[in-house]
Protein backbone atom coordinates (compact mmCIF):
# COMPACT_ATOMS: atom_id res chain seq x y z
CA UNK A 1 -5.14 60.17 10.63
CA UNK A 2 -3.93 58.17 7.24
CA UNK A 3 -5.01 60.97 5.11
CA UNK A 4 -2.80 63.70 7.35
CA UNK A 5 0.05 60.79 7.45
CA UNK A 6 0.04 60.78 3.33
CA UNK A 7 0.05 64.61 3.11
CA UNK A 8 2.83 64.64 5.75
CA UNK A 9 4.71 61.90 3.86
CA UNK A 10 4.00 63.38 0.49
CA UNK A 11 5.27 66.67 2.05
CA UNK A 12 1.52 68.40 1.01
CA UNK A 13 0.50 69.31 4.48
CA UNK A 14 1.93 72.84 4.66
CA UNK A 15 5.29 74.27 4.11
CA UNK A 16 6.55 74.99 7.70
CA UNK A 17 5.90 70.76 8.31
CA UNK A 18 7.71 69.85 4.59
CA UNK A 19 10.64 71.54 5.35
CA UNK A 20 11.22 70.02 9.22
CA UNK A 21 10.29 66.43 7.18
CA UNK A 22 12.69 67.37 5.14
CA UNK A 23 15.21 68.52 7.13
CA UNK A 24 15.10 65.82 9.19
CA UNK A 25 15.34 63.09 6.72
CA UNK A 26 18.33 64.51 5.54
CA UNK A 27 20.15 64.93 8.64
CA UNK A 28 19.42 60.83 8.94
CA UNK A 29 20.89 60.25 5.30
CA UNK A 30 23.90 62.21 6.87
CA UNK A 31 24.37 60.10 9.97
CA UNK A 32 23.88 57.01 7.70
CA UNK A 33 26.65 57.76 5.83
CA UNK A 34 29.39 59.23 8.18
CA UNK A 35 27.99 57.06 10.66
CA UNK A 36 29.42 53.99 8.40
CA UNK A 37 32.87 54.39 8.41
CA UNK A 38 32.73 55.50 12.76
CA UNK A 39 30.94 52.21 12.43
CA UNK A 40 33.95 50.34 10.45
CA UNK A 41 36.55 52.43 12.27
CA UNK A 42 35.26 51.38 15.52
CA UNK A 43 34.60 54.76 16.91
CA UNK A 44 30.77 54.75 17.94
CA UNK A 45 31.76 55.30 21.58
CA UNK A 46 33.46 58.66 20.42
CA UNK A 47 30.33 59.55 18.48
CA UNK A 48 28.58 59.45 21.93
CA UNK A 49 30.83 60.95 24.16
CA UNK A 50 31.23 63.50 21.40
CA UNK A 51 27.69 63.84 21.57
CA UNK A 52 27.19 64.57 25.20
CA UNK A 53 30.30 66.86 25.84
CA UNK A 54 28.40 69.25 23.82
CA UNK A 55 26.25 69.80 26.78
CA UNK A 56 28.49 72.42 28.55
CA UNK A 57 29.49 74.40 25.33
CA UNK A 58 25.66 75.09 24.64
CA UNK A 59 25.37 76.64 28.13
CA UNK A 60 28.58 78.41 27.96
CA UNK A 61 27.49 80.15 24.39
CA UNK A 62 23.83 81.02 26.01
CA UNK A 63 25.76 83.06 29.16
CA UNK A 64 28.20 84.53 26.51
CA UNK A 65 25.03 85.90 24.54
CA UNK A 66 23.39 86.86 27.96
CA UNK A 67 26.55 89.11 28.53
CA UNK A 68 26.72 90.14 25.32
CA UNK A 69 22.97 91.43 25.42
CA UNK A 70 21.58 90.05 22.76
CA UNK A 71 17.73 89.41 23.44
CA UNK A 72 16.86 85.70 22.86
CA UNK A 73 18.54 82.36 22.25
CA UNK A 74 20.97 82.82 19.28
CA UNK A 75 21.00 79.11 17.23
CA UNK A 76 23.97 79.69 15.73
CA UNK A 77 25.89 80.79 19.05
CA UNK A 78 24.54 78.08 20.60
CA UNK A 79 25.87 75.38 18.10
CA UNK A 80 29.22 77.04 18.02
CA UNK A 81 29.26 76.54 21.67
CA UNK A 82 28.33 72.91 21.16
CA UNK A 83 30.90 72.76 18.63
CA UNK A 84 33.87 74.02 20.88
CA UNK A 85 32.57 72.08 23.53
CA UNK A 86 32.48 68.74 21.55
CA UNK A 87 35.89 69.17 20.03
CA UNK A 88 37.29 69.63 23.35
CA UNK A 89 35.69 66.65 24.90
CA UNK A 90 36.86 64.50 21.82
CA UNK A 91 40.53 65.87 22.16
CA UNK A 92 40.59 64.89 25.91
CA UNK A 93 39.77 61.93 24.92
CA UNK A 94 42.29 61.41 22.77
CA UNK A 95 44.63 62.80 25.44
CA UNK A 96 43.46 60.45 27.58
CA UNK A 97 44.60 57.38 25.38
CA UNK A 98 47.30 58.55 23.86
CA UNK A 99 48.96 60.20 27.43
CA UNK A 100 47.99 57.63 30.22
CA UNK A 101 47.21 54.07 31.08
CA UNK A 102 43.82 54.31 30.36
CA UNK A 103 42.44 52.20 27.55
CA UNK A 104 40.21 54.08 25.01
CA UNK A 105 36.37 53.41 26.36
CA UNK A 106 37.73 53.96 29.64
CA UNK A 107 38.65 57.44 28.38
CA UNK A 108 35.39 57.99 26.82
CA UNK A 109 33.30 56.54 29.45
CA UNK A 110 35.41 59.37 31.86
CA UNK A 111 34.52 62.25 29.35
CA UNK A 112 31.10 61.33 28.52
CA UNK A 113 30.45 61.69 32.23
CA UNK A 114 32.32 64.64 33.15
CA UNK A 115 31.43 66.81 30.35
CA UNK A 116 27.68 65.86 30.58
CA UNK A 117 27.79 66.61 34.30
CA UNK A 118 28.86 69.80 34.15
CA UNK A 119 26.21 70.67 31.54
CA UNK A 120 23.39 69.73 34.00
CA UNK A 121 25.29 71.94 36.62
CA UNK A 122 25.48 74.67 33.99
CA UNK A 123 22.01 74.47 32.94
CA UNK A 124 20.84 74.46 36.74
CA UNK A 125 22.88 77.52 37.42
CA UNK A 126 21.32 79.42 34.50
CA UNK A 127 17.56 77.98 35.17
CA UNK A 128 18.47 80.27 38.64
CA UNK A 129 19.48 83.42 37.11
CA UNK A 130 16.82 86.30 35.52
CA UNK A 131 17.76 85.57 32.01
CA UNK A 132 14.84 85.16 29.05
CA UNK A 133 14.64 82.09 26.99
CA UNK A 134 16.69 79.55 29.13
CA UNK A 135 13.73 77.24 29.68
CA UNK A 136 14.52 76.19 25.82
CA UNK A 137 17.85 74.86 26.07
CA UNK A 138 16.43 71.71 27.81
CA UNK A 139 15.40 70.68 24.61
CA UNK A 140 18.84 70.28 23.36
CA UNK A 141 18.76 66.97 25.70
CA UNK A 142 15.85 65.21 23.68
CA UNK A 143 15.42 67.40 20.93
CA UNK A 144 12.23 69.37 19.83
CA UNK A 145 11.69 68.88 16.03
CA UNK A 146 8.10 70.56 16.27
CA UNK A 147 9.79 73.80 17.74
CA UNK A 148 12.55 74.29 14.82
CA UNK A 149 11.74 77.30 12.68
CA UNK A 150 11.37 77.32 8.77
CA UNK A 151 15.51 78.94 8.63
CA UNK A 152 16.80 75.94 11.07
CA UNK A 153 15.29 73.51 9.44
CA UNK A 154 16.90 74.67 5.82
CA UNK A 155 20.01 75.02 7.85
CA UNK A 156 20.08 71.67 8.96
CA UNK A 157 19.17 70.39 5.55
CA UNK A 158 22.16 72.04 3.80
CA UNK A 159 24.48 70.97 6.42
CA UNK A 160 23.45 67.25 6.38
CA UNK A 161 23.77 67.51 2.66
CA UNK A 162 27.00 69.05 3.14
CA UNK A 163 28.65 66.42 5.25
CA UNK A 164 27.29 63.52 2.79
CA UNK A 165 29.00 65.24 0.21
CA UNK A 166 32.04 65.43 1.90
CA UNK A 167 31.74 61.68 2.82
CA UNK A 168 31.54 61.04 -1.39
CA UNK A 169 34.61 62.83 -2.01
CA UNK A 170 36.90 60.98 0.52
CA UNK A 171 35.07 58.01 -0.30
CA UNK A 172 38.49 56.46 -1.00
CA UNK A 173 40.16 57.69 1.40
CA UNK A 174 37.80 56.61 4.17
CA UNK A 175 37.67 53.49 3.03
CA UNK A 176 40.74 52.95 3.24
CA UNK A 177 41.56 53.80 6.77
CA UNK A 178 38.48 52.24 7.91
CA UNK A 179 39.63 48.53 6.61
CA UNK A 180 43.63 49.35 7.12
CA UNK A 181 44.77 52.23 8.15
CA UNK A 182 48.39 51.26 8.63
CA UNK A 183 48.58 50.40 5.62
CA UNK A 184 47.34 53.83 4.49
CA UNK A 185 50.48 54.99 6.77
CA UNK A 186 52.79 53.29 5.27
CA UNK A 187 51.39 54.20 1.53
CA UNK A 188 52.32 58.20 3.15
CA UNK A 189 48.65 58.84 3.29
CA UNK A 190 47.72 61.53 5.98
CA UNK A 191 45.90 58.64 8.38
CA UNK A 192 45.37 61.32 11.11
CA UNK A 193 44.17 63.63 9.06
CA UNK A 194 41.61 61.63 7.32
CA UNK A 195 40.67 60.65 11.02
CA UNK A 196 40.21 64.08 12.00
CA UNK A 197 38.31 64.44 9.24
CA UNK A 198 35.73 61.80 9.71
CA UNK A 199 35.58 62.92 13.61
CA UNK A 200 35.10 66.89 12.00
CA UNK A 201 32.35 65.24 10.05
CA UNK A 202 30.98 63.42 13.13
CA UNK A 203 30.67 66.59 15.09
CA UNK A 204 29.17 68.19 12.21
CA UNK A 205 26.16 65.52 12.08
CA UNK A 206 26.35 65.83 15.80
CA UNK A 207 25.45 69.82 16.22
CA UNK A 208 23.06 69.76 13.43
CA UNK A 209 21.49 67.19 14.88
CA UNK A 210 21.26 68.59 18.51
CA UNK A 211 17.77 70.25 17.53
CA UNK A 212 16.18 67.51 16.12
CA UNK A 213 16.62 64.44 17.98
CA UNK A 214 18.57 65.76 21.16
CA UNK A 215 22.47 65.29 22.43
CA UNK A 216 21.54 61.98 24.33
CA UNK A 217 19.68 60.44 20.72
CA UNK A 218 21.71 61.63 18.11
CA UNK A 219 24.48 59.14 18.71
CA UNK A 220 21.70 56.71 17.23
CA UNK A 221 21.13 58.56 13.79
CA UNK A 222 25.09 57.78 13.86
CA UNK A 223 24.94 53.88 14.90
CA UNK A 224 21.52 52.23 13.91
CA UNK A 225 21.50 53.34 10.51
CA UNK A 226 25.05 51.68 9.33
CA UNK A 227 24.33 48.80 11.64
CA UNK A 228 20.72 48.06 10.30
CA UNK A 229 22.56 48.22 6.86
CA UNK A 230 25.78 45.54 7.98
CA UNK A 231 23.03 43.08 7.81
CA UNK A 232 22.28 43.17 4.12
CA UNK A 233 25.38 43.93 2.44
CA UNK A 234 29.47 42.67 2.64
CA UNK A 235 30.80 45.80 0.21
CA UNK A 236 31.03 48.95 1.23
CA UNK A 237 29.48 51.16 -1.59
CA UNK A 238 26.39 49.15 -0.94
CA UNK A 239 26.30 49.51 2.96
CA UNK A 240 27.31 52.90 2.56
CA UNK A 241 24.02 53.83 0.53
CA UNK A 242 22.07 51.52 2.42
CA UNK A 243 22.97 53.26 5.99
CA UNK A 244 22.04 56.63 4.24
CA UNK A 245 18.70 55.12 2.79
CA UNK A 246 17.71 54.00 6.51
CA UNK A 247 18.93 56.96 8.21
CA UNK A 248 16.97 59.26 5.62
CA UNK A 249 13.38 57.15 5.72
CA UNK A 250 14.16 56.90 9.96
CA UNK A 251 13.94 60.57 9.95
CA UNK A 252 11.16 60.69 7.20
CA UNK A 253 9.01 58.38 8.97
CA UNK A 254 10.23 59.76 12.54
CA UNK A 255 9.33 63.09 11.54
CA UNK A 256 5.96 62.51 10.32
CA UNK A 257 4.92 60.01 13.29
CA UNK A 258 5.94 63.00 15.62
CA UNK A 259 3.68 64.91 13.50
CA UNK A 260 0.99 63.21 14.28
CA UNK A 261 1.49 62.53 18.08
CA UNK A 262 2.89 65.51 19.42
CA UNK A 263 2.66 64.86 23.08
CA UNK A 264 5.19 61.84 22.37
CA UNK A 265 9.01 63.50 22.15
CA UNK A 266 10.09 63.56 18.57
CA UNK A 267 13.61 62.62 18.91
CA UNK A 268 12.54 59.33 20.51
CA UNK A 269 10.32 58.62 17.85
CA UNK A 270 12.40 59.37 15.10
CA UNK A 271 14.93 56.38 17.00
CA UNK A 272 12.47 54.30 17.53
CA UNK A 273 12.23 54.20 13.90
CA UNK A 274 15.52 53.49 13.07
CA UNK A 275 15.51 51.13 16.11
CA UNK A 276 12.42 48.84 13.85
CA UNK A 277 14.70 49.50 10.57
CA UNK A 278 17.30 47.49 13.13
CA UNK A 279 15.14 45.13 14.22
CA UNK A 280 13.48 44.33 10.29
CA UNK A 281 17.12 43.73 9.75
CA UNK A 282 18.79 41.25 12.31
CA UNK A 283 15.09 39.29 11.46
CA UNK A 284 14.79 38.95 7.67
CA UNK A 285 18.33 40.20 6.20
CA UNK A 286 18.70 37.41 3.47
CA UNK A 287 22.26 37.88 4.26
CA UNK A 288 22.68 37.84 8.22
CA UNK A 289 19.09 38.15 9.19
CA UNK A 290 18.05 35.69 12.32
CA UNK A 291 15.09 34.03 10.27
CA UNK A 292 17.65 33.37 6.82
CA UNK A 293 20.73 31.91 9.09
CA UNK A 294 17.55 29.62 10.73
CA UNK A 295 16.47 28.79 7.39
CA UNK A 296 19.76 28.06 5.88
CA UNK A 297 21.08 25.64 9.32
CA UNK A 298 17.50 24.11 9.20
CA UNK A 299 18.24 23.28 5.22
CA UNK A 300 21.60 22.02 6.19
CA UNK A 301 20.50 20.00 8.46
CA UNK A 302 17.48 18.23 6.42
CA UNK A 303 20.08 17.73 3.45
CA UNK A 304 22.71 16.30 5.86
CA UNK A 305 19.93 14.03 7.27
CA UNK A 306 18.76 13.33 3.56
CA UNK A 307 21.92 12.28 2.27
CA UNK A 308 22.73 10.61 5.28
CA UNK A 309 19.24 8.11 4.82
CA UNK A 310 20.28 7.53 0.82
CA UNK A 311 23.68 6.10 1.82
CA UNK A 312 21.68 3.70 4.45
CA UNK A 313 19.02 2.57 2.02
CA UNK A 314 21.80 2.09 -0.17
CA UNK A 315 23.40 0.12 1.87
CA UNK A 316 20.23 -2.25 3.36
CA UNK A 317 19.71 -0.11 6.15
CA UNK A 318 15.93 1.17 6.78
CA UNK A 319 15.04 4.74 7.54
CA UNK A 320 11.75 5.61 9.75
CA UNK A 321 10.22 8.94 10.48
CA UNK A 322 10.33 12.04 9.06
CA UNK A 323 13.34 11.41 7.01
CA UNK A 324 11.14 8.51 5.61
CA UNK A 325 8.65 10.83 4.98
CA UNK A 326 10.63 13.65 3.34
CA UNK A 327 12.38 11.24 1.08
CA UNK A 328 8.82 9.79 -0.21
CA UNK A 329 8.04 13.33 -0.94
CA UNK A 330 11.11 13.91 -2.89
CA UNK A 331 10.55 11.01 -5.03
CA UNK A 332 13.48 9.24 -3.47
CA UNK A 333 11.15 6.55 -2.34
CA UNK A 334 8.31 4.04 -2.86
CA UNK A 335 6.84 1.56 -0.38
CA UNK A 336 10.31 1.94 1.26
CA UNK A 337 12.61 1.18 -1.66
CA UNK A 338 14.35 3.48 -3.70
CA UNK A 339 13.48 4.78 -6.92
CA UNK A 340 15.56 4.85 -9.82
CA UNK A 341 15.81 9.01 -9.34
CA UNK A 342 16.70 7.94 -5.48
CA UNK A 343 19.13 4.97 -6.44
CA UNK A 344 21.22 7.82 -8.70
CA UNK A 345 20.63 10.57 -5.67
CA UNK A 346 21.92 7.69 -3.10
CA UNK A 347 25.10 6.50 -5.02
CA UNK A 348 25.96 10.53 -5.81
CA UNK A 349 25.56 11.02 -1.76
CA UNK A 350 27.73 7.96 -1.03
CA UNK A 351 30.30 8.82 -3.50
CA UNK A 352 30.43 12.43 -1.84
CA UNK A 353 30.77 10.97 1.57
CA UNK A 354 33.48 8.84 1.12
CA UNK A 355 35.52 11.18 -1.31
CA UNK A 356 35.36 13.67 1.43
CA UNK A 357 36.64 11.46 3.75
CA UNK A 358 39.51 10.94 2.03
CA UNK A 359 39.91 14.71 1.90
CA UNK A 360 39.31 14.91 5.18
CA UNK A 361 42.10 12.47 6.07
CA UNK A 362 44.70 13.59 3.39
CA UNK A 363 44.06 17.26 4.22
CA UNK A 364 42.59 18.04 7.44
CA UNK A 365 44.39 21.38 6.92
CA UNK A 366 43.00 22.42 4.00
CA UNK A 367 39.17 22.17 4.46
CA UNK A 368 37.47 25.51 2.82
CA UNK A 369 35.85 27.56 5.04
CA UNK A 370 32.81 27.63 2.72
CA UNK A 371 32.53 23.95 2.37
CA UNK A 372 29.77 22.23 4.42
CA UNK A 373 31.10 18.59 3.93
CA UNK A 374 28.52 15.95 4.24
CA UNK A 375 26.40 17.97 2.36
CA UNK A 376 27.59 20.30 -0.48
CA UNK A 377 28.69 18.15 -3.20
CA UNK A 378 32.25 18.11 -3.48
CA UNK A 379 33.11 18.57 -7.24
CA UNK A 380 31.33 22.20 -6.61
CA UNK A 381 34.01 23.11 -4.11
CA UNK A 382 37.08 20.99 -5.30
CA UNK A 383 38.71 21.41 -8.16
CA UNK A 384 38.23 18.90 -10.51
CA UNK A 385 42.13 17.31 -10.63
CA UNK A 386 41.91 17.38 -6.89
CA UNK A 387 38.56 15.07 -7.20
CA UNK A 388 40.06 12.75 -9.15
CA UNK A 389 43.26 12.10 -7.27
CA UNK A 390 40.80 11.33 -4.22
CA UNK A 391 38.70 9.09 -6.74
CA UNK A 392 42.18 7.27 -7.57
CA UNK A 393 42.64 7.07 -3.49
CA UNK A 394 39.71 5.91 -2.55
CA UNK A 395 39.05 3.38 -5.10
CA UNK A 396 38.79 -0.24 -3.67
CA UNK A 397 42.43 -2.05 -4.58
């Protein structure tokens, strides 16, 4: 099984299979990078309802073929249908919160509902009538990667590549209504354009992506991706890239696990991917990971406590357990005295605790955000004619 993983992965185990890897990972790298700024502008809940009012427009387009005799599912009639239908469903929504009382989720939550409702209807009433080839459209639910032919694949792989493009050349202009978009109004930029356009854009990685992972999962190629990425990175060229990277190896990987356990559904797999991409994140993101922020309170604390135990040996005070212990191993100690090195590391700690009481009692105010007092030394986060004037202050009359 690890030699047919590498040939998947290295894209040497057949054409047909290299081009639905490929396809695949590139409609990831897409929803990584729209998927961002829906992220920043706060419109994953429209990605989803967007996603599952395409439902009805699918089944719509496969009784317009069925009347219009052509022989077999048509892909490209069904993704216009899913096309109409979505931009319909995101318009009511709009509707919805622009036209009536009802706050914006409520809207969506109404939509997402309705629309995917009467899909199911739909597709019951067509499972009942003596039509050929409507036991397929099921898979536009969950997706069937395995099932999509050498053209759709390519298809989907120039589309995806399409809508990252587009996402590069309004780079600016996304970013700026994703951070502050009234003041993009006010600068006369077209705000609801450029919001159109990222919901066009949306829809796009939506259809494409309605053969791959499924209506119900695609929302995630949109989401996990740019949230996975939030954890590693503050600027937005960096997350941007970063969402793309995870959404293209989610669908790499995805892709190729499906590969190998076909009785498993791929477009659950291929989530389930991005879902451990999410996970691996909120754990060990030296920036906002759970295990860092753990590390970096647990330093805190043992500095606070460190400091804390100079300033009382300093001062005649003794200091037993583990801060004992820690302070022996720092050198700070020796048969319970202090070392010279610990003498010059206690009289810096009290000097730093009673200059930033001063601070704290001249300027309660105007305590920076970064500071950790108690325990970051304070001539690295004062300036220095501010340290001195608490020096003069403080100093014993």
């Amino acid at each position: 099984m690890m030699d047919e993983a590498l040939r998947i992965l290295t894209f040497q185990s057949g054409f047909n299979s290299a081009v639905v890897v490929a396809g695949t990972a590139a409609l990831g790298l897409a929803g990584g990078t729209v998927g961002t700024f829906l992220l920043l502008r706060r419109r994953a809940l429209v990605s989803d309802a967007l996603s599952h009012a395409t439902l009805p427009g699918i089944a719509v387009a496969f009784l317009v073929g069925a009347a219009l005799g052509l022989p077999e599912r048509s892909l490209p009639l069904l993704l216009a249908g899913a096309v109409a239908s979505g931009v319909v469903g995101l318009l009511t929504v709009q509707a919805l919160s622009r036209f009536t009382r009802l706050t914006e989720d409520s809207a969506i939550g109404a939509v997402l509902s309705v629309f995917f409702g009467l899909g199911v209807v739909l597709l019951s009433v067509i499972q009942n009538l003596e039509l050929g080839g409507q036991a397929g459209l099921k898979t536009f639910i969950l997706g069937q990667t395995a099932a999509m032919a050498q053209g759709e694949a390519i298809a989907i792989g120039l589309l995806a590549a399409g809508a990252a493009l587009a996402v590069a050349l309004l780079f600016k202009e996304l970013r700026v209504l994703a951070f502050d978009p009234g003041f993009a109004a006010v600068q006369g930029w077209p705000v609801g354009a450029l919001d159109l356009a990222l919901m066009g854009l949306a829809t796009l990685v939506t259809v494409i992506g309605l053969q791959t992972v499924g209506l119900i999962l695609v929302v995630a190629l949109l989401i996990i991706p740019p949230a996975a990425a939030r954890f590693w990175t503050d600027r937005l060229p960096a997350l941007t890239v970063a969402a793309a990277v995870i959404g293209a190896l989610s669908g790499w990987l995805g892709a190729t696990l499906s590969a190998l356990l076909p009785k498993l559904p791929a477009g659950a797999v291929i989530v389930l991917v991005a879902g451990g991409f999410f996970l691996l994140s909120f754990l060990f993101a030296p920036a906002r990971g759970l295990v860092a922020a753990a590390l970096r309170q647990g330093r805190l604390r043992l500095t606070f406590a460190e400091r804390r135990a100079l300033t009382d040996l300093l001062d005649g005070r003794p200091v037993e357990g583990f801060v004992a212990l820690w302070l022996r191993l720092r050198g700070h100690t020796r048969n319970g005295a202090l070392t010279p090195a610990g003498q010059a590391a206690a009289r810096a700690a009290a000097r730093d605790r009673r200059l930033w009481e001063r601070f704290l009692a001249d300027y309660p105010a105007l305590l920076p955000a970064h500071a950790n007092w108690g325990v970051d030394p304070i001539d690295s986060v004062l300036p220095g004619d501010m340290v001195r004037l608490l020096e003069e202050r403080s100093a014993p009359s």
